[in-house]
PDB file of N, CA and C in Angstrom:
ATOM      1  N   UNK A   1     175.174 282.830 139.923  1.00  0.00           N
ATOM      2  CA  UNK A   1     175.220 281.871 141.003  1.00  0.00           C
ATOM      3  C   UNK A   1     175.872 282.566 142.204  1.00  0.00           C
ATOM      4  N   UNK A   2     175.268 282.578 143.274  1.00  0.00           N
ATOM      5  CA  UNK A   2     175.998 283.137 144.604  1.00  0.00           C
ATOM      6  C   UNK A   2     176.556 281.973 145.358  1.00  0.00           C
ATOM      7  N   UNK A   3     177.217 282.646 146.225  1.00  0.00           N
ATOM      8  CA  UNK A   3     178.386 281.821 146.903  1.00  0.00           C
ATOM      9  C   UNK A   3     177.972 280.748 147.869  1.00  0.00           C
ATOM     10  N   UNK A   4     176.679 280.684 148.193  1.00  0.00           N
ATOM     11  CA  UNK A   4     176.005 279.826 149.133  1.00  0.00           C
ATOM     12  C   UNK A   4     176.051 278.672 147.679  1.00  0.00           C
ATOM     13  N   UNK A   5     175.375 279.111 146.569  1.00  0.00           N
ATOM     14  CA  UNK A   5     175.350 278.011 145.602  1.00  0.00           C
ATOM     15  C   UNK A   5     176.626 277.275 144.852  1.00  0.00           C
ATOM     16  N   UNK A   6     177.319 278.208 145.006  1.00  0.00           N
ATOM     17  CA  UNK A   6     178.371 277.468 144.944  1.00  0.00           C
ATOM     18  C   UNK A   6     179.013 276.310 145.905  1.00  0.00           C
ATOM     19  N   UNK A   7     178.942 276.676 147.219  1.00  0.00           N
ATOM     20  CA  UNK A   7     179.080 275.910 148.130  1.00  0.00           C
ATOM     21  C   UNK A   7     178.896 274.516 148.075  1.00  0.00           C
ATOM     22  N   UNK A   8     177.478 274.830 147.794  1.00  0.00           N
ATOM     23  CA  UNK A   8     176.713 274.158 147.751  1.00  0.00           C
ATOM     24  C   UNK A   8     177.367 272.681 146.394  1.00  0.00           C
ATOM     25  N   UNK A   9     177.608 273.334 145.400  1.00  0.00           N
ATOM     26  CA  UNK A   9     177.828 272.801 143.803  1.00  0.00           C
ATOM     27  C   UNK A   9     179.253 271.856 144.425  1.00  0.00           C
ATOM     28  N   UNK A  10     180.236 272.790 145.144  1.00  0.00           N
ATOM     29  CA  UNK A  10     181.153 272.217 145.587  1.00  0.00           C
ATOM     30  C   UNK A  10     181.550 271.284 146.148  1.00  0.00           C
ATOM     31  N   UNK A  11     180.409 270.730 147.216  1.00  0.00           N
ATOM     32  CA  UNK A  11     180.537 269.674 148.193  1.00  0.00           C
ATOM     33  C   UNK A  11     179.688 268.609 147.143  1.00  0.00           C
ATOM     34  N   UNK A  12     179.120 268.905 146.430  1.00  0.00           N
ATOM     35  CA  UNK A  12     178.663 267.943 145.277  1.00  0.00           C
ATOM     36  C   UNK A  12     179.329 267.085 144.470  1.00  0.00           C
ATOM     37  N   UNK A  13     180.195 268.308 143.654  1.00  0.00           N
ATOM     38  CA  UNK A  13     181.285 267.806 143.192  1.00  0.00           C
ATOM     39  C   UNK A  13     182.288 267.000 144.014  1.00  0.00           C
ATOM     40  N   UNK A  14     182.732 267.173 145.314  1.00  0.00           N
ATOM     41  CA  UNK A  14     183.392 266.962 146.016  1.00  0.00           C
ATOM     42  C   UNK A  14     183.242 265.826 146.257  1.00  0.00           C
ATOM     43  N   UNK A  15     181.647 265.107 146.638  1.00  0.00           N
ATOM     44  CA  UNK A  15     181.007 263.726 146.840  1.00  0.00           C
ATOM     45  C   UNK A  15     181.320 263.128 146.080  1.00  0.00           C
ATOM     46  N   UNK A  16     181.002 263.260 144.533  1.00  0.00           N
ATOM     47  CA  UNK A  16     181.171 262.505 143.054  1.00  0.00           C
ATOM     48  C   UNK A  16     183.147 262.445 143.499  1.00  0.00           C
ATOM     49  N   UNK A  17     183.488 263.073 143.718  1.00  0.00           N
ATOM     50  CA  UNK A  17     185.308 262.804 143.056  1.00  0.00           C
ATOM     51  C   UNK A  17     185.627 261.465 144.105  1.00  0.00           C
ATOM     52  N   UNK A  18     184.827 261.478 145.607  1.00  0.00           N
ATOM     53  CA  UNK A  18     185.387 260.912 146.696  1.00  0.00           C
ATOM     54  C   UNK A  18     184.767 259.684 146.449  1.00  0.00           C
ATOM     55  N   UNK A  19     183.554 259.327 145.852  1.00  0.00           N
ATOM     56  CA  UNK A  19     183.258 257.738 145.173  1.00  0.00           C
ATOM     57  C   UNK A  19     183.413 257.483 144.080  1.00  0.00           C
ATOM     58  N   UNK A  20     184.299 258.364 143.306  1.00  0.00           N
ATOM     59  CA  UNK A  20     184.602 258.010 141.978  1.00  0.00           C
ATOM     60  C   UNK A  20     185.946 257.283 142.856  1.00  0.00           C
ATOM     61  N   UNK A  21     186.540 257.449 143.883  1.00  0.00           N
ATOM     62  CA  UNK A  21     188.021 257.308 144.745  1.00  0.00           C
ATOM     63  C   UNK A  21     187.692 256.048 145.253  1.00  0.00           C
ATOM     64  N   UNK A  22     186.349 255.876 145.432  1.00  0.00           N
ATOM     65  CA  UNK A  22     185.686 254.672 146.647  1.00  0.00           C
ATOM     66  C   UNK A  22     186.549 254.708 147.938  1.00  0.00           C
ATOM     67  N   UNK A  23     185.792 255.906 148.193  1.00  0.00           N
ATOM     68  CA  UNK A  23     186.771 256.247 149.796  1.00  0.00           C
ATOM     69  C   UNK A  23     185.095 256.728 150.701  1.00  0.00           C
ATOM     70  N   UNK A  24     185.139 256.696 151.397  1.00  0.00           N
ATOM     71  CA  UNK A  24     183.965 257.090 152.288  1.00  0.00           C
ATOM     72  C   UNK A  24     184.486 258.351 153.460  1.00  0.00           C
ATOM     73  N   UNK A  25     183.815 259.177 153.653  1.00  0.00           N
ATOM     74  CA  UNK A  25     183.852 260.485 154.204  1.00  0.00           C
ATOM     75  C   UNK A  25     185.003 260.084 155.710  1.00  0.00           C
ATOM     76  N   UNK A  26     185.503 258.928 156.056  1.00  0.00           N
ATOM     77  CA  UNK A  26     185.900 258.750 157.264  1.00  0.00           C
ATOM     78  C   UNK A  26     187.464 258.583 156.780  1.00  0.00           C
ATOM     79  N   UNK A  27     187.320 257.982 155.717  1.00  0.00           N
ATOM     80  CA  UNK A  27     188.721 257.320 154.501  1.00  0.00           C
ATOM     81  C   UNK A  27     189.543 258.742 154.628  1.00  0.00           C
ATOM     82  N   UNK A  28     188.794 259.941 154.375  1.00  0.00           N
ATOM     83  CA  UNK A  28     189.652 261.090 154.412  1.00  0.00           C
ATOM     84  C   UNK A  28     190.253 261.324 155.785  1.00  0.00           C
ATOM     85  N   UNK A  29     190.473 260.525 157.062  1.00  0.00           N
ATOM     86  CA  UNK A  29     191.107 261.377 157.949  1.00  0.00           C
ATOM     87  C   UNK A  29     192.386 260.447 157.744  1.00  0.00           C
ATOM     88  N   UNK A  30     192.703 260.187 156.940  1.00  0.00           N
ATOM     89  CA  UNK A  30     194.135 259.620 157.106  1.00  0.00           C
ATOM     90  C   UNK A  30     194.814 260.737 156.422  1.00  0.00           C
ATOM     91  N   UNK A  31     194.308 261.494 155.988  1.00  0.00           N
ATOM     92  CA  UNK A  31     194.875 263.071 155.145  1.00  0.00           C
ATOM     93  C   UNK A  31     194.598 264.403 156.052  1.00  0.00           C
ATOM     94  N   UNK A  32     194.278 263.785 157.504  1.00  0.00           N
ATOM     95  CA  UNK A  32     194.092 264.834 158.595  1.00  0.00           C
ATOM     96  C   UNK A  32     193.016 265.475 158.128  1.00  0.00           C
ATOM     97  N   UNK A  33     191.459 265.059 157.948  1.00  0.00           N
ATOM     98  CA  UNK A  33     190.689 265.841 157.734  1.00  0.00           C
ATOM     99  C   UNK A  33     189.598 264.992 158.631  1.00  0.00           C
ATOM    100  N   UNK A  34     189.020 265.693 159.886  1.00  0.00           N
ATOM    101  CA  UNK A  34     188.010 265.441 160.551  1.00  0.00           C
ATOM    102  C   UNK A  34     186.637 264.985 159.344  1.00  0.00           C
ATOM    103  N   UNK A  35     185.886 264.118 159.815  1.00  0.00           N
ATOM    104  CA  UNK A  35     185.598 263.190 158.817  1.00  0.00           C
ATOM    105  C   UNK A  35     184.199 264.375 159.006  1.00  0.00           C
ATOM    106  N   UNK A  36     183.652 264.792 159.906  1.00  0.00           N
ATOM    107  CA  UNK A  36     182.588 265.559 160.644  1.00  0.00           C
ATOM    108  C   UNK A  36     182.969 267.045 160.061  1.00  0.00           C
ATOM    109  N   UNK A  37     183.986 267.727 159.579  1.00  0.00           N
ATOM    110  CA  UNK A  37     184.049 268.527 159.350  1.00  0.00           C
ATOM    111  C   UNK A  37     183.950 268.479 157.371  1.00  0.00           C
ATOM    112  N   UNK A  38     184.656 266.911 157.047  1.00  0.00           N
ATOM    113  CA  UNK A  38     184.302 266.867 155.769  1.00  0.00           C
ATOM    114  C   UNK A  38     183.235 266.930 155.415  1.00  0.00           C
ATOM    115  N   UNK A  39     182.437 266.033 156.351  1.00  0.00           N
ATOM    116  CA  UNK A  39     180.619 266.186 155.702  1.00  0.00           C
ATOM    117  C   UNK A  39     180.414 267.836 155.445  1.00  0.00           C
ATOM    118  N   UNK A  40     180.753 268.315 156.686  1.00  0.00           N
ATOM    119  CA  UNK A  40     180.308 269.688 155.927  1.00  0.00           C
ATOM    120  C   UNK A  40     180.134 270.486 155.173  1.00  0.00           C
ATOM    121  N   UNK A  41     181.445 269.995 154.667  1.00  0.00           N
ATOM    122  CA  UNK A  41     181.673 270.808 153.432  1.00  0.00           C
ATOM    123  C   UNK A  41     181.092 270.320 152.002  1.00  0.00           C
ATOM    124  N   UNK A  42     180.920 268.910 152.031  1.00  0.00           N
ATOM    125  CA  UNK A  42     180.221 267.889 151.363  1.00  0.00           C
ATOM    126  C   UNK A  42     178.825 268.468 150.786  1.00  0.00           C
ATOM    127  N   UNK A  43     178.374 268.995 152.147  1.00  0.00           N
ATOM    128  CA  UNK A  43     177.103 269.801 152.550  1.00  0.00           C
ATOM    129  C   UNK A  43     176.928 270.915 152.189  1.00  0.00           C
ATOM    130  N   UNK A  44     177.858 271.453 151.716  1.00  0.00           N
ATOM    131  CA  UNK A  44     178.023 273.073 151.262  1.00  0.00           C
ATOM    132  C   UNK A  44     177.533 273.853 152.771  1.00  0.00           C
ATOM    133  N   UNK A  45     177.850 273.490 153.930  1.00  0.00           N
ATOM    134  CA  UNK A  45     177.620 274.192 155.512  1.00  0.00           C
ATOM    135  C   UNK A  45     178.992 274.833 155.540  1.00  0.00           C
ATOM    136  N   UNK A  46     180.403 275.089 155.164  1.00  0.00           N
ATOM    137  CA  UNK A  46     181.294 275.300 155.511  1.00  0.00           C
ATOM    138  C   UNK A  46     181.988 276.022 154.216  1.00  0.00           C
ATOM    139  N   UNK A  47     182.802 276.970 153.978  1.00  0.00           N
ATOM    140  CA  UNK A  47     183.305 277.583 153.077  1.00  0.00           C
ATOM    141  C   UNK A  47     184.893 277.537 152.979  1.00  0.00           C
ATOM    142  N   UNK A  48     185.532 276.132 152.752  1.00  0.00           N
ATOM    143  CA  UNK A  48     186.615 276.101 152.385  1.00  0.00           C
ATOM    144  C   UNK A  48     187.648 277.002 152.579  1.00  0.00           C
ATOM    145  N   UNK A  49     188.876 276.631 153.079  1.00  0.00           N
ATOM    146  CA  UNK A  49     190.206 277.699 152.515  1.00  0.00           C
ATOM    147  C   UNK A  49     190.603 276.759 150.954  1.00  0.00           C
ATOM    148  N   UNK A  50     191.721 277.878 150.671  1.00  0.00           N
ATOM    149  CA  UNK A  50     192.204 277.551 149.762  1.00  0.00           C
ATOM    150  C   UNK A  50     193.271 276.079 149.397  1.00  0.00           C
ATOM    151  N   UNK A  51     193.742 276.440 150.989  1.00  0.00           N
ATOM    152  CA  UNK A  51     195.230 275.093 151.136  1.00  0.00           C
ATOM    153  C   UNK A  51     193.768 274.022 151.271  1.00  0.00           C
ATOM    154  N   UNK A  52     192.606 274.154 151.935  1.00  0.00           N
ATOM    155  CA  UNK A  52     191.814 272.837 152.266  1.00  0.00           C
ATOM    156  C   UNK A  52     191.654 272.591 150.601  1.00  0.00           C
ATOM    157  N   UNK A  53     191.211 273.109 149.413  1.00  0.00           N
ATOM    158  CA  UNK A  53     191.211 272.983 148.341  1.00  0.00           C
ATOM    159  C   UNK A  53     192.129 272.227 147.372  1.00  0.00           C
ATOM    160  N   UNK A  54     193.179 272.876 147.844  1.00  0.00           N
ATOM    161  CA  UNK A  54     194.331 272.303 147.148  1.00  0.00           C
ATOM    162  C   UNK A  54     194.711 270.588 147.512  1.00  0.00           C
ATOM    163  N   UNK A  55     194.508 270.810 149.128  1.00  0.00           N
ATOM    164  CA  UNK A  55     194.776 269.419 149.663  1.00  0.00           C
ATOM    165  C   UNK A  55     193.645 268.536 149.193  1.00  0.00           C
ATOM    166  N   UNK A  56     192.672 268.592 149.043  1.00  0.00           N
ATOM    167  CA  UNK A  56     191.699 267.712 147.998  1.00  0.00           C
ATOM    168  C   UNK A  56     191.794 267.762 147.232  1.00  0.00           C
ATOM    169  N   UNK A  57     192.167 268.850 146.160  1.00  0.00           N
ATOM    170  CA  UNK A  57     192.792 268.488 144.865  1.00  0.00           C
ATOM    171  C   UNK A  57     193.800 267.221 144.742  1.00  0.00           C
ATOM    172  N   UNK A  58     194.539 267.196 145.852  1.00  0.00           N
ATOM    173  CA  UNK A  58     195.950 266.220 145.505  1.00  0.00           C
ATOM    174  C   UNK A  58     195.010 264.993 146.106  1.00  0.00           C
ATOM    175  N   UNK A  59     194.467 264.994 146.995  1.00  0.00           N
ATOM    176  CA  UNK A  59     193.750 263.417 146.843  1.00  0.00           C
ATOM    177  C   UNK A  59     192.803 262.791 145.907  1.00  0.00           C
ATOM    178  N   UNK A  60     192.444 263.442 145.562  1.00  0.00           N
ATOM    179  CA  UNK A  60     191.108 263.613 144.416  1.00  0.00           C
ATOM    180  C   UNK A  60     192.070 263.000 143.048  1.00  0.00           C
ATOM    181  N   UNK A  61     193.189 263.588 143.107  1.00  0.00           N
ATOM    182  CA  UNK A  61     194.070 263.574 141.652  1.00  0.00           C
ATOM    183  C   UNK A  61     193.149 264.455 140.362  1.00  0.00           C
ATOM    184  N   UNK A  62     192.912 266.116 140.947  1.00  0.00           N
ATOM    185  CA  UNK A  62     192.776 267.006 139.943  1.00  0.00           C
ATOM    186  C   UNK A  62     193.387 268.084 140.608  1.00  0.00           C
ATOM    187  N   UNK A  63     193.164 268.918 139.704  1.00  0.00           N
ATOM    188  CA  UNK A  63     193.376 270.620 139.563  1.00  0.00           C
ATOM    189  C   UNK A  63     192.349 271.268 140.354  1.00  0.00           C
ATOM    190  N   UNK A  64     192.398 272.495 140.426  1.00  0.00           N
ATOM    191  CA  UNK A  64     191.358 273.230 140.685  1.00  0.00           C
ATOM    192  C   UNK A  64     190.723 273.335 139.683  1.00  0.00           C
ATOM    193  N   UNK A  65     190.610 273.786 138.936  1.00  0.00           N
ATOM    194  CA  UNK A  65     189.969 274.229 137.010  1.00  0.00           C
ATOM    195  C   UNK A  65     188.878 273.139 136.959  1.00  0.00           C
ATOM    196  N   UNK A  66     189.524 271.972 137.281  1.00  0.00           N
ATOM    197  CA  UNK A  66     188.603 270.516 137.466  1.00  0.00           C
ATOM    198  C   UNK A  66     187.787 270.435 138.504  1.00  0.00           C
ATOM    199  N   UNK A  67     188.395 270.459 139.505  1.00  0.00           N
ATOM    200  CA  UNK A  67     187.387 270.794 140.931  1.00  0.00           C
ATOM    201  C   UNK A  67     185.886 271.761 140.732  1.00  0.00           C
ATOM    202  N   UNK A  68     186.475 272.685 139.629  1.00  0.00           N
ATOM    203  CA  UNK A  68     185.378 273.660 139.984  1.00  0.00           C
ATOM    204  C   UNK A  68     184.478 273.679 138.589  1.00  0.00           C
ATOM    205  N   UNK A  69     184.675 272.412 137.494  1.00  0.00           N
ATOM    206  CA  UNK A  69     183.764 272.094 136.271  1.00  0.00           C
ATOM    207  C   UNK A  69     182.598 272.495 136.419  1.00  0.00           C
ATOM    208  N   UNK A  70     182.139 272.788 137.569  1.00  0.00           N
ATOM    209  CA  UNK A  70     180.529 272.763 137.894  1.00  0.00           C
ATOM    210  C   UNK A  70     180.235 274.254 136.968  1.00  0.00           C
ATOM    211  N   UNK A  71     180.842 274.494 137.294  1.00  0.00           N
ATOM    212  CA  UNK A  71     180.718 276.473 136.989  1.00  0.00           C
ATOM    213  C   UNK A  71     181.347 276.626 135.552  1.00  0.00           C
ATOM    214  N   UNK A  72     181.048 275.865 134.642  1.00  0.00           N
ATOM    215  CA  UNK A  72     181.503 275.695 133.363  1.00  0.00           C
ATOM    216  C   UNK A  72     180.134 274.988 132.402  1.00  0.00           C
ATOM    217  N   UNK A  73     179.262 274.403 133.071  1.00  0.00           N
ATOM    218  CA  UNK A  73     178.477 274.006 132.683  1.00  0.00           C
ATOM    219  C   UNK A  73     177.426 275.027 132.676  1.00  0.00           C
ATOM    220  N   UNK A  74     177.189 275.860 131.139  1.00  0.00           N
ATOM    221  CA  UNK A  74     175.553 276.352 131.074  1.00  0.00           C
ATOM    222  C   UNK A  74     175.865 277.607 132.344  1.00  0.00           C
ATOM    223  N   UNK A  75     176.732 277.551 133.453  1.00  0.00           N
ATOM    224  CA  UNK A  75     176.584 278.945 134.054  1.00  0.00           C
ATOM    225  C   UNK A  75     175.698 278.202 135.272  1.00  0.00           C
ATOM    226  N   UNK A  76     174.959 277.112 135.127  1.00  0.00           N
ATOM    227  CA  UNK A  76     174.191 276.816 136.613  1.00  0.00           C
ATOM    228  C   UNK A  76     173.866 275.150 136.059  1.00  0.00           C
ATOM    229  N   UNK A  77     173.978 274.633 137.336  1.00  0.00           N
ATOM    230  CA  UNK A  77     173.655 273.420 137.477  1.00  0.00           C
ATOM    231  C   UNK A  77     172.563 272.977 137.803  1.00  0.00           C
ATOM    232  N   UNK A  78     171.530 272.186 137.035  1.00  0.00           N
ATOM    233  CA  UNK A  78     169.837 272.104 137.477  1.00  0.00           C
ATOM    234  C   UNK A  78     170.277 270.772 138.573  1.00  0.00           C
ATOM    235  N   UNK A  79     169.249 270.614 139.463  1.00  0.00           N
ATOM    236  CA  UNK A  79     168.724 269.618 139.437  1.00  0.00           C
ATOM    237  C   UNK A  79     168.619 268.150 139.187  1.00  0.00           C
ATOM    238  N   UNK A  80     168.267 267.901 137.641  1.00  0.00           N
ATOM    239  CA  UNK A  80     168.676 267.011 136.839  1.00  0.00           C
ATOM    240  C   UNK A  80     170.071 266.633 136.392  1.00  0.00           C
ATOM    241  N   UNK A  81     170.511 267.598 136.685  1.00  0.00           N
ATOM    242  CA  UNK A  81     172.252 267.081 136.342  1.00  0.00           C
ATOM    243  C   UNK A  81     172.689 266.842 137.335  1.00  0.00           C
ATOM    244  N   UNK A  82     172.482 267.393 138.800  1.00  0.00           N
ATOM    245  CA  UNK A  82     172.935 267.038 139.958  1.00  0.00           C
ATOM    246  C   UNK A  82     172.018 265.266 140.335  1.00  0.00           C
ATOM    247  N   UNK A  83     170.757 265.113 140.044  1.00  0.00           N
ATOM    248  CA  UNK A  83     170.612 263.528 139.995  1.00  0.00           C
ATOM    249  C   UNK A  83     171.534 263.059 139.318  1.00  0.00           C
ATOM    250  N   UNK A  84     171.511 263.171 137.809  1.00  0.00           N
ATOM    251  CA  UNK A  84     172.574 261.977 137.066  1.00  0.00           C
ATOM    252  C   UNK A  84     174.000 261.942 137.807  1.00  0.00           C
ATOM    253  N   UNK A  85     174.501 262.753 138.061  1.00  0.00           N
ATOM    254  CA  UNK A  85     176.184 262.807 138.809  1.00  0.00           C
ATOM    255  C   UNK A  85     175.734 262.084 139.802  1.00  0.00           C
ATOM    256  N   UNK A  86     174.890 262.049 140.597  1.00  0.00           N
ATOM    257  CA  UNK A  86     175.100 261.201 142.012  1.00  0.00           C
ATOM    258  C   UNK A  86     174.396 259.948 141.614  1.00  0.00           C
ATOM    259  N   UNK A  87     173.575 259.380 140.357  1.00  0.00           N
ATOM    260  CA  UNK A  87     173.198 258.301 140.266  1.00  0.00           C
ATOM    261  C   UNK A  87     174.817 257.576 139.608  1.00  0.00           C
ATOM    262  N   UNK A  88     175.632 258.195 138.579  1.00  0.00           N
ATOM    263  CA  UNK A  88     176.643 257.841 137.839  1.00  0.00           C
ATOM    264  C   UNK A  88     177.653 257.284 139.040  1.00  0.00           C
ATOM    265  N   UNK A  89     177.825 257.994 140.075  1.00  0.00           N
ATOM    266  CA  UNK A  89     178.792 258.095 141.265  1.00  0.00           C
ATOM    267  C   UNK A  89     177.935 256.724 142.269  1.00  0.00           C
ATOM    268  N   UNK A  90     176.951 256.658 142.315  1.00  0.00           N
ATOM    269  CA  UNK A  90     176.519 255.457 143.134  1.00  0.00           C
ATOM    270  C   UNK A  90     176.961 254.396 142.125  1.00  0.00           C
ATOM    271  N   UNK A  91     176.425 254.181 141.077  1.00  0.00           N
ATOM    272  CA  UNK A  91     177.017 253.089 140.158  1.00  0.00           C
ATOM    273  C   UNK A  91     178.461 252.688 139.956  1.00  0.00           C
ATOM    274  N   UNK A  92     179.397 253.658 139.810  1.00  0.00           N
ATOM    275  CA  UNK A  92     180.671 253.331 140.173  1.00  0.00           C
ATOM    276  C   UNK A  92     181.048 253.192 141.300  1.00  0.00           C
ATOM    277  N   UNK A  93     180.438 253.456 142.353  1.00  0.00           N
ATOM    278  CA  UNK A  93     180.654 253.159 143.925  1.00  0.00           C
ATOM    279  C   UNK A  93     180.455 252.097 144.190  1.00  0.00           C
ATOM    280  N   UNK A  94     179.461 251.164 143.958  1.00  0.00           N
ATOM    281  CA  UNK A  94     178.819 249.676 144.136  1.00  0.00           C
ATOM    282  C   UNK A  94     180.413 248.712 143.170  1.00  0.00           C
ATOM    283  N   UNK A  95     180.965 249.595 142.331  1.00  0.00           N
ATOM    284  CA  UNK A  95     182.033 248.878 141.597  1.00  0.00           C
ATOM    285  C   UNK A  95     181.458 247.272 140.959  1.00  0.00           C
ATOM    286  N   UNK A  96     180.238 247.583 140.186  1.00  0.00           N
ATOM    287  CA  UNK A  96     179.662 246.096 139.908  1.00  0.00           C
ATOM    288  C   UNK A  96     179.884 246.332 138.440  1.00  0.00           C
ATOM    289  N   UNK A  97     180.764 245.588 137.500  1.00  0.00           N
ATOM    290  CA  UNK A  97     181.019 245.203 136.234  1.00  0.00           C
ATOM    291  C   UNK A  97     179.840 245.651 135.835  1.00  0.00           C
ATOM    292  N   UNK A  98     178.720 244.524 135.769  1.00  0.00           N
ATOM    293  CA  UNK A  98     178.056 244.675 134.760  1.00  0.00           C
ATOM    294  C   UNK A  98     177.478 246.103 134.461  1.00  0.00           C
ATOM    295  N   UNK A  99     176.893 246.439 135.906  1.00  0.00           N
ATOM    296  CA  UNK A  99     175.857 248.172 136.104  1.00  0.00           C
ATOM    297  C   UNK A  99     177.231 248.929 134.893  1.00  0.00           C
ATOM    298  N   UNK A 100     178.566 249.344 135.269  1.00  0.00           N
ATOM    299  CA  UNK A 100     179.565 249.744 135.038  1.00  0.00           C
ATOM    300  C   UNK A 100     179.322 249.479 133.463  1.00  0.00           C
ATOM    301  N   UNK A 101     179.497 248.399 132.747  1.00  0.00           N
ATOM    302  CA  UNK A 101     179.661 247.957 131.499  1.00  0.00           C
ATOM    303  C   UNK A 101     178.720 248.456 130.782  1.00  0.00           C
ATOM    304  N   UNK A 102     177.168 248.718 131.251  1.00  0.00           N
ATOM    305  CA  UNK A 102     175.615 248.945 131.086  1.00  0.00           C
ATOM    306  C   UNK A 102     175.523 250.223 130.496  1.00  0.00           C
ATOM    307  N   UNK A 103     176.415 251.136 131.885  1.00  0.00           N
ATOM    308  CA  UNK A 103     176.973 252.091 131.818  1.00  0.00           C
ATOM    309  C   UNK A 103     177.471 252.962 130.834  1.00  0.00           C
ATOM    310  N   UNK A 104     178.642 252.348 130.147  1.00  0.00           N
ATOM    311  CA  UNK A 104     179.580 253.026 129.266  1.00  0.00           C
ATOM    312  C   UNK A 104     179.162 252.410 128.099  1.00  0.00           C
ATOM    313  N   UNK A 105     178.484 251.394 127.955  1.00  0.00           N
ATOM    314  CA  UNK A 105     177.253 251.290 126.417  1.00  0.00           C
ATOM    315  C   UNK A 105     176.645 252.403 126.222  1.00  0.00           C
ATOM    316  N   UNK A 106     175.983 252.881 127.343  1.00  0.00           N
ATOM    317  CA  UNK A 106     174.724 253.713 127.065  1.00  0.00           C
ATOM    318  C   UNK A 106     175.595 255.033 127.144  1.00  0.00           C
ATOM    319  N   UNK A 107     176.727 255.414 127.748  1.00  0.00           N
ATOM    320  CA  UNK A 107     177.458 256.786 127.559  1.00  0.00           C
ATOM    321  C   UNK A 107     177.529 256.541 126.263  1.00  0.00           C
ATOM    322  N   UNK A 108     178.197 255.453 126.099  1.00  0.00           N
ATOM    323  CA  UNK A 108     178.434 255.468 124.510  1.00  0.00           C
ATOM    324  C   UNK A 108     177.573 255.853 123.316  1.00  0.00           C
ATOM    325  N   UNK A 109     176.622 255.430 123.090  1.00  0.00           N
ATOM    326  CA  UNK A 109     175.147 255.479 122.828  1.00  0.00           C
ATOM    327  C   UNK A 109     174.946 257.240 122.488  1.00  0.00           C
ATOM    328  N   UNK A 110     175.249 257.756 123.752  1.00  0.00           N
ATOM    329  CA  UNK A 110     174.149 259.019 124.031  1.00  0.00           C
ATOM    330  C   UNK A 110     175.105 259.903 123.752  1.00  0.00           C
ATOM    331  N   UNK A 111     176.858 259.905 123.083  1.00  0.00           N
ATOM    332  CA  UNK A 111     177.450 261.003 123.595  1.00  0.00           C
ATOM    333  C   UNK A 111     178.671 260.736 121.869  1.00  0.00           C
TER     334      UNK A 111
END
């Protein structure tokens, strides 16, 4: 995986942690982060420092090790796994019981 794809994996992950938070890309400037510069990175357009890392780590409430799960999976992330994370992350975003409840049956179920 090269570093554009990573980028890329990053602002992914990054999306999923920030509606797993139910915070919306603007929610972050109360942590001094231009909401226009977050998309970017969201976007994998921008290549992080480290303190910007860390400081989303502490809002996020993970680690780095966690932040960067992507790159633990299989060595590359298809496609298909990047749908399910952002369908899983819209469903907990809407915060609707039942979808939610539907949810963790069928995790249950499959895992």
């Amino acid at each position: 995986m090269d570093a554009k794809e990573i980028q890329k994996q990053l602002g992914l992950r990054l999306r999923e942690l920030r509606l797993m938070k139910h915070l919306r890309q603007e929610d972050l400037e109360k942590w001094d982060f231009s909401y226009r510069y977050y998309g970017m990175v969201e976007r994998g357009l921008v290549n992080p420092s480290l303190d910007t890392l860390l400081r989303l780590c502490k809002i996020f409430d993970v680690n780095l090790s966690e932040l960067f799960r992507f790159l633990e999976i299989d060595g590359k992330p298809t496609d298909e796994r990047e749908a399910v994370a952002l369908q899983i992350s819209k469903i907990l975003k809407e915060n609707k019981k039942i979808k939610i409840k539907k949810l963790k049956i069928f995790l249950d179920d499959i895992l």
